[in-house]
C-alpha atoms as a PDB file:
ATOM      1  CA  UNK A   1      -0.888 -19.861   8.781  1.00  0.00           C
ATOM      2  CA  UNK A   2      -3.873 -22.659   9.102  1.00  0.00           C
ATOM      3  CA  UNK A   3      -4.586 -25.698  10.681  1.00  0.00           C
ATOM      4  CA  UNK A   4      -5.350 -28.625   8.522  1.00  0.00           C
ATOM      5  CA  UNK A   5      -6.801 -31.725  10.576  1.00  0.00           C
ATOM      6  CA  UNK A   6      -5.795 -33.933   7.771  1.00  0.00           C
ATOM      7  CA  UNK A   7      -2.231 -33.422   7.859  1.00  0.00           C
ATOM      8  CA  UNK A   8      -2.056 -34.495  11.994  1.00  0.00           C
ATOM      9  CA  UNK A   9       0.393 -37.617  13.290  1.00  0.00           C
ATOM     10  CA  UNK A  10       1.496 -39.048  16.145  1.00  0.00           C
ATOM     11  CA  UNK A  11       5.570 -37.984  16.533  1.00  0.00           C
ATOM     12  CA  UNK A  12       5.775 -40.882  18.486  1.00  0.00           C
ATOM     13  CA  UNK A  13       5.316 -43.380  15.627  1.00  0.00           C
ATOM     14  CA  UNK A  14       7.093 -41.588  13.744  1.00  0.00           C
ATOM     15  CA  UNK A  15      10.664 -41.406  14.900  1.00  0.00           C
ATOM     16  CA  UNK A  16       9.990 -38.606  16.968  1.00  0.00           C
ATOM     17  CA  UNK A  17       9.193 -36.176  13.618  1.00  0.00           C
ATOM     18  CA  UNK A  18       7.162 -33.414  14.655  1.00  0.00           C
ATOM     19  CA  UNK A  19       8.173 -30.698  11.538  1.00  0.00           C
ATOM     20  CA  UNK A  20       8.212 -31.352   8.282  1.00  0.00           C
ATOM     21  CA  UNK A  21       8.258 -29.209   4.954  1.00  0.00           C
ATOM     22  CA  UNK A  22       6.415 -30.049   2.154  1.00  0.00           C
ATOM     23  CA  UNK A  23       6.296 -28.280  -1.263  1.00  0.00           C
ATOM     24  CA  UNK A  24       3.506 -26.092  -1.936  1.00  0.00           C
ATOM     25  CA  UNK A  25       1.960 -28.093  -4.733  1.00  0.00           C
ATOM     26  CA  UNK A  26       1.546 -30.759  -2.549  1.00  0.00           C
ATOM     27  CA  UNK A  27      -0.801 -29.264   0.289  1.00  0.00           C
ATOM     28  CA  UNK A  28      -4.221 -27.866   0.498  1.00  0.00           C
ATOM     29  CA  UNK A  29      -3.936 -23.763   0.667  1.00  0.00           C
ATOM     30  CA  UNK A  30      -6.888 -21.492   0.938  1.00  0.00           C
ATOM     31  CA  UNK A  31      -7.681 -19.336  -1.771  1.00  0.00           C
ATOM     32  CA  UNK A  32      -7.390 -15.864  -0.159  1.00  0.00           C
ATOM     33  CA  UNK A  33      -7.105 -13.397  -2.596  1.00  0.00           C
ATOM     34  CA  UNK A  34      -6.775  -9.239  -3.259  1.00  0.00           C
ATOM     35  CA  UNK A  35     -10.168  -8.217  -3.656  1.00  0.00           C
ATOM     36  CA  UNK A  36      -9.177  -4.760  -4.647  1.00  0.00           C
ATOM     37  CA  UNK A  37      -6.379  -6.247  -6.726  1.00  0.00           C
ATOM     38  CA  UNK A  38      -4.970  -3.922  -9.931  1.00  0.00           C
ATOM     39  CA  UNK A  39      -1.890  -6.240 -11.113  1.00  0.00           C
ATOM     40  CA  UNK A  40      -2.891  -8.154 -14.019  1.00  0.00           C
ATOM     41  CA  UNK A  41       0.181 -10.618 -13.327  1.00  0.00           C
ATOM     42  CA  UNK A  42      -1.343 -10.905 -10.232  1.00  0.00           C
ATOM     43  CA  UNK A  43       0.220 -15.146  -9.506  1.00  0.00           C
ATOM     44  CA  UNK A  44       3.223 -14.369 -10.800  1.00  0.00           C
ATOM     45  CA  UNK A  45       3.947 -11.544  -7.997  1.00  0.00           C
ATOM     46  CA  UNK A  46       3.676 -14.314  -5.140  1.00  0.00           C
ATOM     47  CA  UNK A  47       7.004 -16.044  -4.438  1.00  0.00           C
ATOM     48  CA  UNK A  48       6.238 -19.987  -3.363  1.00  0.00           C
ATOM     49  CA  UNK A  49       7.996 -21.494  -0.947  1.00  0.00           C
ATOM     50  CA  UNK A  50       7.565 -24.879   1.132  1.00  0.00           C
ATOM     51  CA  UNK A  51       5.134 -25.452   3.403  1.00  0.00           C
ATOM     52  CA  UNK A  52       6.014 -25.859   7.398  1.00  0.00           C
ATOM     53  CA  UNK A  53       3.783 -28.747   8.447  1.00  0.00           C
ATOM     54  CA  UNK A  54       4.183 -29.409  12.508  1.00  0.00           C
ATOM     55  CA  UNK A  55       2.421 -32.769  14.088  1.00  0.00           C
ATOM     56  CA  UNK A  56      -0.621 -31.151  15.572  1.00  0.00           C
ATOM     57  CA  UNK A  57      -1.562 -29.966  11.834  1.00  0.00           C
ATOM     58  CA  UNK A  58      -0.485 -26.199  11.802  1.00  0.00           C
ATOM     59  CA  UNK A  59       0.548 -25.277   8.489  1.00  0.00           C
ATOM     60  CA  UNK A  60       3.311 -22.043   7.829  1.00  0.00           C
ATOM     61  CA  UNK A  61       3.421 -20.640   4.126  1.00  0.00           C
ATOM     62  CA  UNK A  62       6.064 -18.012   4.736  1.00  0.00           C
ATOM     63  CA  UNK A  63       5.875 -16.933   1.167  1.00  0.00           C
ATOM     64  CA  UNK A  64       6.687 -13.709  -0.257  1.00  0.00           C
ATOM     65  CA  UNK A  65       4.550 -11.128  -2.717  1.00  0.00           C
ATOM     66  CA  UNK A  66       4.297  -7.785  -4.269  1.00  0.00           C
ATOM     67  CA  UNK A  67       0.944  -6.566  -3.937  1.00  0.00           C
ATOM     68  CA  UNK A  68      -0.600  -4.332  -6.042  1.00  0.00           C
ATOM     69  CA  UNK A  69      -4.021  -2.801  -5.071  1.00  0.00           C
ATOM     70  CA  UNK A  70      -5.543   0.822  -6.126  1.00  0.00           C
ATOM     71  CA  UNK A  71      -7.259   3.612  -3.905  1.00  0.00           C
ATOM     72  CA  UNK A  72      -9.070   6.937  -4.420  1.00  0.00           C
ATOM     73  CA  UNK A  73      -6.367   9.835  -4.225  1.00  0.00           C
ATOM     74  CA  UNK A  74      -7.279  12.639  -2.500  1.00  0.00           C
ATOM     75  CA  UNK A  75      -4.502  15.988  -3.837  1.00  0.00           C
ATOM     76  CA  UNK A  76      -6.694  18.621  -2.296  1.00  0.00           C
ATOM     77  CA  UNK A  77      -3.835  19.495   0.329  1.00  0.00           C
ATOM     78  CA  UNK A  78      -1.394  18.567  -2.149  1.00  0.00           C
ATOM     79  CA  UNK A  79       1.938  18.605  -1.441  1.00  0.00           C
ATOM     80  CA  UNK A  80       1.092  18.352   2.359  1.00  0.00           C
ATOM     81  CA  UNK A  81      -1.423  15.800   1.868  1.00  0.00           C
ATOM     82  CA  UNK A  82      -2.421  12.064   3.943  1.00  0.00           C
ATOM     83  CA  UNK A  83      -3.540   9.068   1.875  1.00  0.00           C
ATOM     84  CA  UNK A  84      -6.326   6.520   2.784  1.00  0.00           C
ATOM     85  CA  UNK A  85      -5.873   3.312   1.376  1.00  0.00           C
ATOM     86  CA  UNK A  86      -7.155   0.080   2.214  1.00  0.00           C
ATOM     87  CA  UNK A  87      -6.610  -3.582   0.950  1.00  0.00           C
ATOM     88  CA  UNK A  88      -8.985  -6.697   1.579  1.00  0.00           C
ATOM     89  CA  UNK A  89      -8.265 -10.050   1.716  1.00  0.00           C
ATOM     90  CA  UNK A  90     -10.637 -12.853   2.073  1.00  0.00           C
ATOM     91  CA  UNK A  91     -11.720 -16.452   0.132  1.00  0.00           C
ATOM     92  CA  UNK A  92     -12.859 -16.637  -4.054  1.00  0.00           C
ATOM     93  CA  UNK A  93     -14.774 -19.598  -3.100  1.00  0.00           C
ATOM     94  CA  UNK A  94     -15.022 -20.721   0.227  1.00  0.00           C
ATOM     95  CA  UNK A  95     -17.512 -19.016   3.423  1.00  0.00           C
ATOM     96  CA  UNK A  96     -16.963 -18.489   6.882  1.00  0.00           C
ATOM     97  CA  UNK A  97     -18.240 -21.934   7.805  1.00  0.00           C
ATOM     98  CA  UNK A  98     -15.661 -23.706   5.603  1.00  0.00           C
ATOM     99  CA  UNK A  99     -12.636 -21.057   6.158  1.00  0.00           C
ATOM    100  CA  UNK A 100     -12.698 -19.097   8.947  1.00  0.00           C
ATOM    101  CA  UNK A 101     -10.286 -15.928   9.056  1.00  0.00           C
ATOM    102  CA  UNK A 102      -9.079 -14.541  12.327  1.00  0.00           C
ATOM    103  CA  UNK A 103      -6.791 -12.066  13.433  1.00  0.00           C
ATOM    104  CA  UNK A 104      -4.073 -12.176  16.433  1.00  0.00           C
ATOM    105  CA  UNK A 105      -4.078  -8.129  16.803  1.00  0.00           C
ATOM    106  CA  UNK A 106      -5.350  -4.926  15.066  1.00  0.00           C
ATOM    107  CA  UNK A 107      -1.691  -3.461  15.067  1.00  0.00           C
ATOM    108  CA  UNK A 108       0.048  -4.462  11.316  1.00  0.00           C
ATOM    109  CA  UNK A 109       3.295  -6.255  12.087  1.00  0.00           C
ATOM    110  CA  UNK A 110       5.903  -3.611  10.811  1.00  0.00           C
ATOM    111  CA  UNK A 111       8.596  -5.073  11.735  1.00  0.00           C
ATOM    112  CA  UNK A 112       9.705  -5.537   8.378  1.00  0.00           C
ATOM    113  CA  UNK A 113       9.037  -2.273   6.764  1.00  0.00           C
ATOM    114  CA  UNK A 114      11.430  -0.359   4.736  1.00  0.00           C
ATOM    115  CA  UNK A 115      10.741   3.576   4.866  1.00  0.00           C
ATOM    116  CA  UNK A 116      10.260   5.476   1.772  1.00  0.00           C
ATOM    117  CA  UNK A 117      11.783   8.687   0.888  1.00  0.00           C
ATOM    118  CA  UNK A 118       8.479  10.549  -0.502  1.00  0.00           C
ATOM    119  CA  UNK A 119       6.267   8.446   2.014  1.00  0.00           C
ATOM    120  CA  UNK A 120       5.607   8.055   5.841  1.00  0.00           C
ATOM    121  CA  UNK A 121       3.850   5.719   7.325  1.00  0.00           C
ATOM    122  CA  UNK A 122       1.238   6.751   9.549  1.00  0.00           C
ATOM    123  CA  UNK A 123      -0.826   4.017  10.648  1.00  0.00           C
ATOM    124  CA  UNK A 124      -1.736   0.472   9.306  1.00  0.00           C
ATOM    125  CA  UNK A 125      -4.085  -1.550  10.975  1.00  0.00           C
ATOM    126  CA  UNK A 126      -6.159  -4.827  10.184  1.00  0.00           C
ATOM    127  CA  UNK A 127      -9.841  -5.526  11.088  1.00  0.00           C
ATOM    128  CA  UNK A 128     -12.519  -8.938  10.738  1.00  0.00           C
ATOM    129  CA  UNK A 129     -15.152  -8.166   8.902  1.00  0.00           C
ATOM    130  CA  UNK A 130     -18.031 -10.549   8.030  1.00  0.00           C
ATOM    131  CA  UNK A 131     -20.687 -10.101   5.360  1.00  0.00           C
ATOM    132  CA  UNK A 132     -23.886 -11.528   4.842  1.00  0.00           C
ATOM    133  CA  UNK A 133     -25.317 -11.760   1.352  1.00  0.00           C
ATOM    134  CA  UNK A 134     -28.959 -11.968   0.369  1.00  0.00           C
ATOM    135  CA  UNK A 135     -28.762 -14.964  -1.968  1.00  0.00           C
ATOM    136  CA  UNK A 136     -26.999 -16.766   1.343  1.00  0.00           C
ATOM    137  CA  UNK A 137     -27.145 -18.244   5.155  1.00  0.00           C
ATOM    138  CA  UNK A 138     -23.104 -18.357   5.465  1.00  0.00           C
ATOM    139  CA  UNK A 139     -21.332 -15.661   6.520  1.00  0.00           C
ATOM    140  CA  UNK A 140     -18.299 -14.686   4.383  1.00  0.00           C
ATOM    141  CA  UNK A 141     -14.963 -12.732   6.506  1.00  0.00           C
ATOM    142  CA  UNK A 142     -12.586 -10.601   5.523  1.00  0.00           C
ATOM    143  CA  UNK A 143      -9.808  -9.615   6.791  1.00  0.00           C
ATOM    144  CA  UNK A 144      -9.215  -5.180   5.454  1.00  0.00           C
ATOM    145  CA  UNK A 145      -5.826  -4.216   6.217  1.00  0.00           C
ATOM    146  CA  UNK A 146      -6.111   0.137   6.368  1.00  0.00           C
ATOM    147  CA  UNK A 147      -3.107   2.045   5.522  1.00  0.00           C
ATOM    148  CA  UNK A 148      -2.363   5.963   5.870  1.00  0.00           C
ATOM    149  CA  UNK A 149      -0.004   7.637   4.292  1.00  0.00           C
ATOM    150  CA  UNK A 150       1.691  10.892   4.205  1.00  0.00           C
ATOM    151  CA  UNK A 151       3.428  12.796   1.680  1.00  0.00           C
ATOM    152  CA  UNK A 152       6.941  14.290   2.628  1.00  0.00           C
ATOM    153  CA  UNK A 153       6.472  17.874   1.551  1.00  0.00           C
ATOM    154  CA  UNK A 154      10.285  19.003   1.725  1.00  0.00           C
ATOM    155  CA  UNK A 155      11.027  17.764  -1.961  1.00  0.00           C
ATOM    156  CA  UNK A 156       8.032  20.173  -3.640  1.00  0.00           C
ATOM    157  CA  UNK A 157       8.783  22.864  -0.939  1.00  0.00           C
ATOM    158  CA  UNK A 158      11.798  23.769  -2.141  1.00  0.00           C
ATOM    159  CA  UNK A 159      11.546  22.544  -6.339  1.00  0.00           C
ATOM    160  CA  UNK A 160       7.747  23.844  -6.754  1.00  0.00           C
ATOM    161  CA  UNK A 161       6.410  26.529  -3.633  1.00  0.00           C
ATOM    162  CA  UNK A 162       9.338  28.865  -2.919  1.00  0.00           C
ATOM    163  CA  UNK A 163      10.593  28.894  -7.055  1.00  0.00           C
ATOM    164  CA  UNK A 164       6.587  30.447  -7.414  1.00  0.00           C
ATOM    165  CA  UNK A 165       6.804  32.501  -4.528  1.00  0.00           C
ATOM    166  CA  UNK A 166       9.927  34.182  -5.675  1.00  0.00           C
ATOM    167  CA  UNK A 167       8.975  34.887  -9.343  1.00  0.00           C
ATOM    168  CA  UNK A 168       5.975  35.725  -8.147  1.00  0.00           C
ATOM    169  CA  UNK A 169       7.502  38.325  -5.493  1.00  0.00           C
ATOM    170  CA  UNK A 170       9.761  39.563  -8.489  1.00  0.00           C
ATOM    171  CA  UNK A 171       6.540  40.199 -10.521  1.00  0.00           C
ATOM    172  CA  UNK A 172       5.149  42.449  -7.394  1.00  0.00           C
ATOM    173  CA  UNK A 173       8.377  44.520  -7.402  1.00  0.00           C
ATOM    174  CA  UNK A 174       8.044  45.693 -10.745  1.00  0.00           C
ATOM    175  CA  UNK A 175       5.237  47.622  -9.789  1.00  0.00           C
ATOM    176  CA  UNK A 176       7.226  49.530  -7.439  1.00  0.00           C
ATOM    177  CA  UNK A 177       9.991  50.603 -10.020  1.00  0.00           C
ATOM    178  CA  UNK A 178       9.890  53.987 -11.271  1.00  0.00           C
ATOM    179  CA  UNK A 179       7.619  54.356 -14.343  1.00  0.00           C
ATOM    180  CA  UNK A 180      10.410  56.038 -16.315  1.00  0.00           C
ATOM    181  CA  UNK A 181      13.083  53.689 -15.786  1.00  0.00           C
ATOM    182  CA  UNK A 182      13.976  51.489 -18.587  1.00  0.00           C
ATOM    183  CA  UNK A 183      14.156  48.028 -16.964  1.00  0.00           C
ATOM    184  CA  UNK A 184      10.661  47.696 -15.948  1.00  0.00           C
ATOM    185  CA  UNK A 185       9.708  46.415 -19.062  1.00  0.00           C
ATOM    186  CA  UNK A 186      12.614  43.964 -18.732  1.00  0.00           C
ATOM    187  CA  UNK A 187      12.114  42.942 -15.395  1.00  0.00           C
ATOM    188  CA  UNK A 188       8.406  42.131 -16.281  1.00  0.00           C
ATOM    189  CA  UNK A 189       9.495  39.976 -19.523  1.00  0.00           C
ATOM    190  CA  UNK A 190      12.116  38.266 -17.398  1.00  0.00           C
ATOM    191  CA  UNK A 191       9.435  37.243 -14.516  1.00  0.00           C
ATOM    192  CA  UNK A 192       7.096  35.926 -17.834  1.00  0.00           C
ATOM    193  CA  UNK A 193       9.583  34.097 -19.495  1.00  0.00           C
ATOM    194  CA  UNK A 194      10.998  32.500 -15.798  1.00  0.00           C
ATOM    195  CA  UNK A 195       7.216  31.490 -15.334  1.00  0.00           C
ATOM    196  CA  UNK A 196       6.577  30.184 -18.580  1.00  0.00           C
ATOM    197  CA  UNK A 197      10.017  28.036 -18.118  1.00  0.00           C
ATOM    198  CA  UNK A 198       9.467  26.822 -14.665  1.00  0.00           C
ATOM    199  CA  UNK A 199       6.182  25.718 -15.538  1.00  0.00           C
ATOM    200  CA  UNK A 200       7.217  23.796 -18.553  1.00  0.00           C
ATOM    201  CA  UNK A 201       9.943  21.939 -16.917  1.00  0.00           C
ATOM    202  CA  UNK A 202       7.529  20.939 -13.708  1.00  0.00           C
ATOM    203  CA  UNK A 203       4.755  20.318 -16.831  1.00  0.00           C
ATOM    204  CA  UNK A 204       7.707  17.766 -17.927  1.00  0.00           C
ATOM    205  CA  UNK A 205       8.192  15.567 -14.476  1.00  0.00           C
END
């Protein structure tokens, strides 16, 4: 959403028209892109639409897009691990004196959002920044959406910890078997071969 002072009229001589859509093509849009942006098909993931242009020169793009940014992974706590990503948004070309960005709150409008079975999400937020560069007097915004993320743990609980946690507790009980008795040896090459197997099918996913 922008306002364009170009685009204003008077309803009045007008037949009354106050809204009015316009193709995309047709208007001016600001070039806001993802800075942190890792899709090379990165136009053909926004969906245009037609531009809502009201009398007093407020412009709606309700279009739709797949972004596609990258982050730095943290798997130290892995499977019961958070995720820290963040994705900025601002103008290629033009500074804060020419495009302004602003924000109406710091809460992300979820309103739309679709949970994820391996992911929850914990927080999203969106914060102004503005940037002054040594080569120039403007000031340049942003606008840095932050995201957290946790991972649902239940999945690897029960298909990666407790399968180790049992071989492993079978491998312990061998050493509590009498020396003399004959399936010691067998218990031990069963626990080995489970391990070996377990680990090559989770090596496989």
């Amino acid at each position: 959403m922008w306002i364009d002072y170009s685009l204003r009229w008077n309803p009045a001589e007008f037949g009354g028209i106050k809204v009015v859509r316009i193709p995309f093509s047709e208007v001016w849009r600001p070039d806001i892109i993802l800075y942190n942006n890792a899709d090379s098909q990165y136009n053909l993931a926004i969906l245009s639409t037609n531009v809502i242009v009201t009398s007093d020169g407020n412009l709606t793009w309700l279009s739709t897009a797949i972004f596609k940014s990258s982050c730095q992974i943290n798997v130290e706590f892995f499977p019961f691990d958070e995720q820290k990503c963040d994705m900025k948004f601002a103008s290629w070309t033009y500074d804060g004196f020419q495009l302004n960005l602003v924000i109406q709150t710091e809460e992300g409008d979820l309103s739309n959002y679709v949970e994820n079975g391996e992911w929850d999400l914990i927080l999203m937020q969106q914060k102004r920044h503005v940037v002054f560069y040594s080569c120039c007097l403007e000031p340049y915004p942003d606008i840095t959406y932050y995201i957290v993320l946790r991972r649902r743990p239940l999945f690897y609980v029960f298909n990666l910890i407790l399968p180790c946690v049992l071989i492993s507790g079978l491998a312990l009980l061998s050493f509590y078997m009498p020396s003399d008795s004959g399936e010691k040896v067998t218990l031990g090459i069963t626990t080995l071969l489970s391990m070996t197997v377990f680990l090559m099918v989770i090596g496989e996913r």
